[in-house]
Every structure is written in C-alpha cells, then in structure tokens.
Protein backbone atom coordinates (compact mmCIF):
# COMPACT_ATOMS: atom_id res chain seq x y z
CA UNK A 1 189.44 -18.95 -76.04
CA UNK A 2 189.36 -15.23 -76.16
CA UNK A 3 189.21 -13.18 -79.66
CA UNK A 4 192.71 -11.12 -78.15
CA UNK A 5 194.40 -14.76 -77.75
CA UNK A 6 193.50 -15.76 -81.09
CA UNK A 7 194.23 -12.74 -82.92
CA UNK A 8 197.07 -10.70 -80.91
CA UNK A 9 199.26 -10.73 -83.60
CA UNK A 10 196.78 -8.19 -85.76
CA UNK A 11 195.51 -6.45 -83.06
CA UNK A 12 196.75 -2.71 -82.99
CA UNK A 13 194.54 -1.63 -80.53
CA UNK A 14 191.48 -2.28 -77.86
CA UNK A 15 188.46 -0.95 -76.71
CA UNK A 16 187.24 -2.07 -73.54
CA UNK A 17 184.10 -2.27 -72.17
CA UNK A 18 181.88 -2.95 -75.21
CA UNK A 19 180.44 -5.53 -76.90
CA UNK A 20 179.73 -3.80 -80.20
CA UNK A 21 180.16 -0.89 -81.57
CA UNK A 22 177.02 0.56 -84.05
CA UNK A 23 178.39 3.16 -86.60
CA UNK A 24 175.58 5.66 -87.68
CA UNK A 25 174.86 8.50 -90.09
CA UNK A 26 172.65 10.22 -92.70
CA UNK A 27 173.17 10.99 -96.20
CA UNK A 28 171.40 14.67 -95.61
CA UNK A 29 170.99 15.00 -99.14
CA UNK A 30 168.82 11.50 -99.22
CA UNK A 31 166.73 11.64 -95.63
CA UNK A 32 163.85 13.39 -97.36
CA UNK A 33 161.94 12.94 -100.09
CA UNK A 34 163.01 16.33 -102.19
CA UNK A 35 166.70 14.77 -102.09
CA UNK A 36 165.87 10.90 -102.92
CA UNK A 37 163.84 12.49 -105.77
CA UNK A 38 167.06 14.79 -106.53
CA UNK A 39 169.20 11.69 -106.37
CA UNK A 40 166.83 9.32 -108.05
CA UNK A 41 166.36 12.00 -111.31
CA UNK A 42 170.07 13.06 -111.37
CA UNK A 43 170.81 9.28 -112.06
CA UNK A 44 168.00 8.16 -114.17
CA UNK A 45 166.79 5.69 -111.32
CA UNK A 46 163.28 5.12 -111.53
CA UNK A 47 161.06 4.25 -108.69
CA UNK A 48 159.61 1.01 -109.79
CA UNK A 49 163.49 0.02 -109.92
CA UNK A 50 164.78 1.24 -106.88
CA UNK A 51 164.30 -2.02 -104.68
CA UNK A 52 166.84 -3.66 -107.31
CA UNK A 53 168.97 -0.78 -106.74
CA UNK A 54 169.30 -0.74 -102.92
CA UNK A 55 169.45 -4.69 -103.28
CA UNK A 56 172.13 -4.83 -105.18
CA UNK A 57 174.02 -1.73 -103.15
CA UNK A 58 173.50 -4.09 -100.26
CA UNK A 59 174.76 -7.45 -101.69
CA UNK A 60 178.01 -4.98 -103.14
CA UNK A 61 178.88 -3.84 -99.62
CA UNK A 62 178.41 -7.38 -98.10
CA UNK A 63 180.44 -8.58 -100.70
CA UNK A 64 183.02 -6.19 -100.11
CA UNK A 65 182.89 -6.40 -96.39
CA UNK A 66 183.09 -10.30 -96.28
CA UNK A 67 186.52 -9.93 -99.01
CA UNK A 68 188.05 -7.78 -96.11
CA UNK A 69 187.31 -10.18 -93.40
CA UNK A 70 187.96 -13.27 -95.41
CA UNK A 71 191.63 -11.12 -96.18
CA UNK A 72 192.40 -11.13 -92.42
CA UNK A 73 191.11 -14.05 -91.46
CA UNK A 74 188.16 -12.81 -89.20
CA UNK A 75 185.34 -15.51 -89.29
CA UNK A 76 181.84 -14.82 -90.43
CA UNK A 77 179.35 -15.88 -88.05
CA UNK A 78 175.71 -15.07 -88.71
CA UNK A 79 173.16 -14.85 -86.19
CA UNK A 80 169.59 -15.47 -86.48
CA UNK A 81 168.90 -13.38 -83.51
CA UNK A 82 170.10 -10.81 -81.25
CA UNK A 83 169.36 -13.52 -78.39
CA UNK A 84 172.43 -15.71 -79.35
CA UNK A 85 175.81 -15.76 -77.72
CA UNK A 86 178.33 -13.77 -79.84
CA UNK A 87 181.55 -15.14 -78.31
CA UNK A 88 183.88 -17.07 -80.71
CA UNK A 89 185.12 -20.04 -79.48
CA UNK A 90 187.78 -20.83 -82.40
C-alpha cells in the first residue's frame, strides 16, 4: 500500500520525484574552532564534557522528533543500512 493511500487525509501537499529529502546547514558561529571555543567559554562547557553535551542534544532532538511523529501517527522504522528497502507496507 502506498504512504499517500494510507495517509491522504493529513497530507497537504506532495513532492514528486524524490525519495528523501536531506536538510543541511552550518551554525557559522560553531564550524571553526575560534567559535566552538566562543560557544564552549560563553556557556561554561568544558571540553572533557562536551561528548555528554552533544549526546544528550542528540537524544533531546530524537526525543522530540519521535513525540511529533508518534502525534501524527507516522511510524518509526529504523534501518540498519542505507541498503534496505524504505517503503512502508502498513
């Protein structure tokens, strides 16, 4: 079954002709070393800490992505590899 069947009642809109969509950026003030210092002194962060930092920035925004989908009722499906088939079958 396709994802438009099983969800055209909260679909506002469609791109066609992708199978993902990769949103990208920098932080300018963090993609050197002067401004992850800069950030890392203006907020007392110290380096020996800063893997717990990023970890738990990470497990905040999964957390908060996963709500959203749970919310309107979009599946989670995790992949082990890029190899797998990413249709959802219902």
């Amino acid at each position: 079954m396709k994802l438009l069947e099983i969800y055209h009642d909260k679909v506002i809109g469609v791109i066609k002709g992708l199978d993902r969509i990769h949103f990208r950026g920098t932080l300018r003030g963090l993609s050197d070393s002067i401004g992850i210092n800069m950030f890392m002194s203006a907020t007392g962060l110290l380096l020996k800490d800063f893997k717990d930092f990023a970890e738990a920035k990470t497990r905040a925004l999964r957390a908060s992505c996963e709500c959203s989908a749970d919310e309107l009722g979009i599946p989670k499906i995790y992949l082990n590899s890029s190899n797998i088939n990413k249709e959802y079958d219902g």
